[in-house]
N, C-alpha and C. Protein backbone atom coordinates (compact mmCIF):
# COMPACT_ATOMS: atom_id res chain seq x y z
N UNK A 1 17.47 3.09 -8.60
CA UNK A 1 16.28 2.37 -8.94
C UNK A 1 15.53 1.94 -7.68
N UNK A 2 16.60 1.17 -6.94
CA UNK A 2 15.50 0.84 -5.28
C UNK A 2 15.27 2.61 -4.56
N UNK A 3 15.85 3.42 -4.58
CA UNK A 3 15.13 4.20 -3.79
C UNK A 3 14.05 5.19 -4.93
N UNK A 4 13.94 4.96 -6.01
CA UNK A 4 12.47 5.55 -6.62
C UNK A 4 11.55 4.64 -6.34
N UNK A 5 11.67 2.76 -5.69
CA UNK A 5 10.68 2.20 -5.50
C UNK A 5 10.15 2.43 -4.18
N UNK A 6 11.15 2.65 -3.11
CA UNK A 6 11.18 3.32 -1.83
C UNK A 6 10.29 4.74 -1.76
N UNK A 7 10.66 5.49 -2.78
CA UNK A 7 10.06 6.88 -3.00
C UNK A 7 8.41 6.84 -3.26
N UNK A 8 8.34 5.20 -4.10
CA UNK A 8 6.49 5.30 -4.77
C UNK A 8 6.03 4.64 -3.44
N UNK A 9 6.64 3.86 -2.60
CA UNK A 9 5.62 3.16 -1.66
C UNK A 9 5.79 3.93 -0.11
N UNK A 10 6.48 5.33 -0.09
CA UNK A 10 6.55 6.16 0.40
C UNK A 10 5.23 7.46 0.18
N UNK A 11 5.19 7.75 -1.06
CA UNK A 11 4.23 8.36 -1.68
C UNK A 11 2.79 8.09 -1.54
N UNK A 12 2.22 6.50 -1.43
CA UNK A 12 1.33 5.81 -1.61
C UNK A 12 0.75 5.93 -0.25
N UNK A 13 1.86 5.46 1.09
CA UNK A 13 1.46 5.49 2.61
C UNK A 13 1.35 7.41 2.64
N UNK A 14 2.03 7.96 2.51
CA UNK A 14 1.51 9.90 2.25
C UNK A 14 0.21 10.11 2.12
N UNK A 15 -0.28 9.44 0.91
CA UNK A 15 -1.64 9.47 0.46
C UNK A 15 -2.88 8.81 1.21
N UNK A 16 -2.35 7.68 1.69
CA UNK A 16 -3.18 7.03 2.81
C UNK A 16 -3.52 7.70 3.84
N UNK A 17 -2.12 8.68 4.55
CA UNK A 17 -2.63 9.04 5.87
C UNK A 17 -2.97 10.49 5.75
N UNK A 18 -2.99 10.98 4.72
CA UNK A 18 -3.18 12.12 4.75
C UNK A 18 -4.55 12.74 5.04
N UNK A 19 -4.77 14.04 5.50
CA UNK A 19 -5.70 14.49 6.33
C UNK A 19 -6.89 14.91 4.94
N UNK A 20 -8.33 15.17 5.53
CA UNK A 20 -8.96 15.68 4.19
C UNK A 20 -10.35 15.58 4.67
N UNK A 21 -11.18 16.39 3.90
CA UNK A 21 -12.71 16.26 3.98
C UNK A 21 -12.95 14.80 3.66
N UNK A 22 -12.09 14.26 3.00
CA UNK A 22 -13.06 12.61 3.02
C UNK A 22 -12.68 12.00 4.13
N UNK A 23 -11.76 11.98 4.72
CA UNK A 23 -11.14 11.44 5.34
C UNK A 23 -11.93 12.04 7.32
N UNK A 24 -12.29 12.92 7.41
CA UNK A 24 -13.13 13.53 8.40
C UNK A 24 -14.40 12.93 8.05
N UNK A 25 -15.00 12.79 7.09
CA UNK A 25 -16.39 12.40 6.78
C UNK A 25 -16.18 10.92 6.56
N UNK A 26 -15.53 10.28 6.66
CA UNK A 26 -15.47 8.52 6.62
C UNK A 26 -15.39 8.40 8.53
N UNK A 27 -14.70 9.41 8.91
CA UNK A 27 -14.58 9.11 10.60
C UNK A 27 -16.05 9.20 11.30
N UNK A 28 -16.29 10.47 10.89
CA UNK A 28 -17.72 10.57 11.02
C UNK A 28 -18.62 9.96 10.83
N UNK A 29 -18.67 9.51 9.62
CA UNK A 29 -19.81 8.27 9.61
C UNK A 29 -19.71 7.44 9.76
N UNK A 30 -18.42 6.89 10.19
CA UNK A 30 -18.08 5.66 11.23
C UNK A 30 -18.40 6.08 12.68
N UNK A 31 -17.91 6.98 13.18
CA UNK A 31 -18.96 7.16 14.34
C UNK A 31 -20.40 7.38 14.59
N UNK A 32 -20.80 7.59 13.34
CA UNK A 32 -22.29 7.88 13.58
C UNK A 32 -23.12 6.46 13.42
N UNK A 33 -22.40 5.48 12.78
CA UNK A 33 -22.88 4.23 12.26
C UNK A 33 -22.31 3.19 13.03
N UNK A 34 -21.65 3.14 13.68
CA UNK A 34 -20.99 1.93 14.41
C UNK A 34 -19.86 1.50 13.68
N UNK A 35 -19.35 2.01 12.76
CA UNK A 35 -18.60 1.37 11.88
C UNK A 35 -18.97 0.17 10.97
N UNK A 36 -20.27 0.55 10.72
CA UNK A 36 -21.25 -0.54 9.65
C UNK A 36 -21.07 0.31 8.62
N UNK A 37 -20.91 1.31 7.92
CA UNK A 37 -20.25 1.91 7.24
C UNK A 37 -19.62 1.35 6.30
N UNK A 38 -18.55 0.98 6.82
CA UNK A 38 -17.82 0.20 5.98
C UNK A 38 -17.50 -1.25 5.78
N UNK A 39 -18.76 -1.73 5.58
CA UNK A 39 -18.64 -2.87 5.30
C UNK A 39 -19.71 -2.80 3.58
N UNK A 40 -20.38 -1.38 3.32
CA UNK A 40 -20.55 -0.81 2.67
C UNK A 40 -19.64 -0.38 1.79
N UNK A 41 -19.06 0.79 2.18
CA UNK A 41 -17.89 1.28 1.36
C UNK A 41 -16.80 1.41 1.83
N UNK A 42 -15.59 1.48 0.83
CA UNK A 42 -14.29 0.70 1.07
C UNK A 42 -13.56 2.11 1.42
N UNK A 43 -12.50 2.39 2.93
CA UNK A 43 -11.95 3.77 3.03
C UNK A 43 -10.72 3.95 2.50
N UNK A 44 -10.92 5.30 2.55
CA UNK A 44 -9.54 5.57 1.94
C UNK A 44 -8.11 4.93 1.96
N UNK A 45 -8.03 4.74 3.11
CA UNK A 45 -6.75 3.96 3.51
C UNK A 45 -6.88 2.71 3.01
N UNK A 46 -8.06 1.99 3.08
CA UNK A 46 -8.11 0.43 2.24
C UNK A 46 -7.77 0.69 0.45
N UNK A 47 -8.46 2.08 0.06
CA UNK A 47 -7.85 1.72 -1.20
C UNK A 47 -6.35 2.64 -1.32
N UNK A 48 -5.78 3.32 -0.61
CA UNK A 48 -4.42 3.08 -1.01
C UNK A 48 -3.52 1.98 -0.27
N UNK A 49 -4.26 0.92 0.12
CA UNK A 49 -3.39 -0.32 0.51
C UNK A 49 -3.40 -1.26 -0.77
N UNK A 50 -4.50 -1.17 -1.47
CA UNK A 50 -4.43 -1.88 -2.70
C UNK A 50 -3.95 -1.65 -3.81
N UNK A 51 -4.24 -0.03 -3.83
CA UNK A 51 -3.18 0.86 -4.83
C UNK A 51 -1.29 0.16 -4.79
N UNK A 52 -1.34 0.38 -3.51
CA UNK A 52 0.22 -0.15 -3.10
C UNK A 52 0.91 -1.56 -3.63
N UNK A 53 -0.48 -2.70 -3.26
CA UNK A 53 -0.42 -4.16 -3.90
C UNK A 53 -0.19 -4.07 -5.29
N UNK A 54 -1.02 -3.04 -6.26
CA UNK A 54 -0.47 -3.09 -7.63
C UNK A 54 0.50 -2.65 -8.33
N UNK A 55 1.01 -1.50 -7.30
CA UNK A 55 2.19 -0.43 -7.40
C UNK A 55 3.46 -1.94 -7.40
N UNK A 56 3.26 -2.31 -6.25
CA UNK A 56 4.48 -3.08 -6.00
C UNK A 56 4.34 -4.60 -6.97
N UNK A 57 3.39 -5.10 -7.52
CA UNK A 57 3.40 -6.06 -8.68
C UNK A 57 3.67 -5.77 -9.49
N UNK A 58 3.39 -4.21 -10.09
CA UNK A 58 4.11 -4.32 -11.46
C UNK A 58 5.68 -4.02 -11.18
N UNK A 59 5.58 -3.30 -10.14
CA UNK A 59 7.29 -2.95 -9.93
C UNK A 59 8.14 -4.55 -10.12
N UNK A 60 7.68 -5.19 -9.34
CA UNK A 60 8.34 -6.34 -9.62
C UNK A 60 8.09 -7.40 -10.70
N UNK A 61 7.28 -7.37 -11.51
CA UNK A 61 7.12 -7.89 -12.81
C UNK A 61 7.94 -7.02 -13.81
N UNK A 62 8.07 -5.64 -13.88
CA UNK A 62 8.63 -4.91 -14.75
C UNK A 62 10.15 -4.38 -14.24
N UNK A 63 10.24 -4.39 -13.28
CA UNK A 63 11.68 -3.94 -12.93
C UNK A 63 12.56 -4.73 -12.12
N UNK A 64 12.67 -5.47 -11.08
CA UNK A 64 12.72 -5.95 -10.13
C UNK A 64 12.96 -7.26 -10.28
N UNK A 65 12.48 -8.23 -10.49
CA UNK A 65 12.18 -9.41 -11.17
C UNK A 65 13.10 -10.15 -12.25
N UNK A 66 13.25 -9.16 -13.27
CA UNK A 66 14.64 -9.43 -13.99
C UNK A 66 15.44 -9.10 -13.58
N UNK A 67 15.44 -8.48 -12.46
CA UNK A 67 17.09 -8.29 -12.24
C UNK A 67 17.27 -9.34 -10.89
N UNK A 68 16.58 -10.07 -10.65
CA UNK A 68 16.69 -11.43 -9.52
C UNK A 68 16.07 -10.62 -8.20
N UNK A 69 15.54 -9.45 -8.29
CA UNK A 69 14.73 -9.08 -6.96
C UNK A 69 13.65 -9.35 -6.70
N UNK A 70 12.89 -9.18 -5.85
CA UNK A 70 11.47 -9.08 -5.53
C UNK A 70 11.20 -8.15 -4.22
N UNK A 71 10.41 -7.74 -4.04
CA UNK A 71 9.65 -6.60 -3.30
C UNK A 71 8.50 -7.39 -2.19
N UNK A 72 8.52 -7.68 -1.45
CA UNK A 72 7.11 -8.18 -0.42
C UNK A 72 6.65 -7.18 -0.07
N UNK A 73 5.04 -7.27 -0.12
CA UNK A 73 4.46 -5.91 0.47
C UNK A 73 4.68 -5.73 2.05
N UNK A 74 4.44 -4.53 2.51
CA UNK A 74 5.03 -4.25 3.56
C UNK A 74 4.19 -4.66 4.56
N UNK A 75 2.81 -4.46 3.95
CA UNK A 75 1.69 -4.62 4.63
C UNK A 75 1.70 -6.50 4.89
N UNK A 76 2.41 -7.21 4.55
CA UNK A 76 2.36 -8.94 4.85
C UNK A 76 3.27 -9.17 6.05
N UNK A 77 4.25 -7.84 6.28
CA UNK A 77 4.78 -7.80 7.98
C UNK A 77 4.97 -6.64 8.50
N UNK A 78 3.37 -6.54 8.54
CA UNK A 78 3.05 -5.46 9.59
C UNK A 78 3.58 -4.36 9.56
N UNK A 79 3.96 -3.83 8.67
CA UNK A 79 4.42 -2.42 8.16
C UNK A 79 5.83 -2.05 8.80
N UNK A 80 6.54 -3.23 9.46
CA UNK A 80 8.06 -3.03 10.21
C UNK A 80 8.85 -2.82 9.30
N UNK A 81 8.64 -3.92 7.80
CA UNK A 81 10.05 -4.03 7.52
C UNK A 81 9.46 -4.16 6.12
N UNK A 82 10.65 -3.77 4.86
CA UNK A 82 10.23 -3.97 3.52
C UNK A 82 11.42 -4.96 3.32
N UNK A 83 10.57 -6.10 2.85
CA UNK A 83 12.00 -7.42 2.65
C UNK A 83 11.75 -7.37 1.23
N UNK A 84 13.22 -7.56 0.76
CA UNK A 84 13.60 -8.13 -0.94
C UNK A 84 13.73 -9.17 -0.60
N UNK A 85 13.73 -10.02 -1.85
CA UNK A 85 14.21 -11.28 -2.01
C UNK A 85 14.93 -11.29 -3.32
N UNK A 86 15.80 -12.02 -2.96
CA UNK A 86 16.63 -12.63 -4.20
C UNK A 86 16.74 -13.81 -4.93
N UNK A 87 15.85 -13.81 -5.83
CA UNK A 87 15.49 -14.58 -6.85
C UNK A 87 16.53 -15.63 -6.90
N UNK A 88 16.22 -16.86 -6.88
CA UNK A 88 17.10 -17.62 -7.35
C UNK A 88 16.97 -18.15 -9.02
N UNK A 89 17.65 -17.64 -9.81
CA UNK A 89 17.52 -18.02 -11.49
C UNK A 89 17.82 -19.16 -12.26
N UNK A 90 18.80 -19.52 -11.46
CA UNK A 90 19.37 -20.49 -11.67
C UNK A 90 19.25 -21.98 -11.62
């Protein structure tokens, strides 16, 4: 069960860095714009960081959670470390 949650927030950073015509054309028009760009529109990598925030809430509302775990996003320390916590229930 923890390494299919390992596997989706593995999957999610894949998708973020991965190479692509949007991903050349967001660079681009960040260089062509100063990076005023995006304060316009939101890049790729910002929305699979948020994708990730919901990935990992429901994981831990639906799976995680009852069983006394929790998941911190990775992105709240700096992408070093993925901390659980253990619920105290009691």
């Amino acid at each position: 069960m923890f390494s299919k949650v390992l596997q989706g927030i593995n999957k999610i950073f894949a998708d973020a860095e991965k190479l692509g015509a949007r991903t050349y054309m967001e660079g681009c028009l960040g260089c062509l714009t100063a990076y005023i760009i995006f304060l316009c529109l939101e890049s790729n990598y910002d929305k699979c960081l948020k994708k990730l925030h919901v990935y990992l809430e429901q994981v831990n509302q639906t799976t995680l959670n009852p069983l006394g775990l929790h998941v911190i996003n990775p992105m709240e320390r700096g992408l070093r470390v993925i901390e659980v916590l253990i619920l105290n229930n009691g």
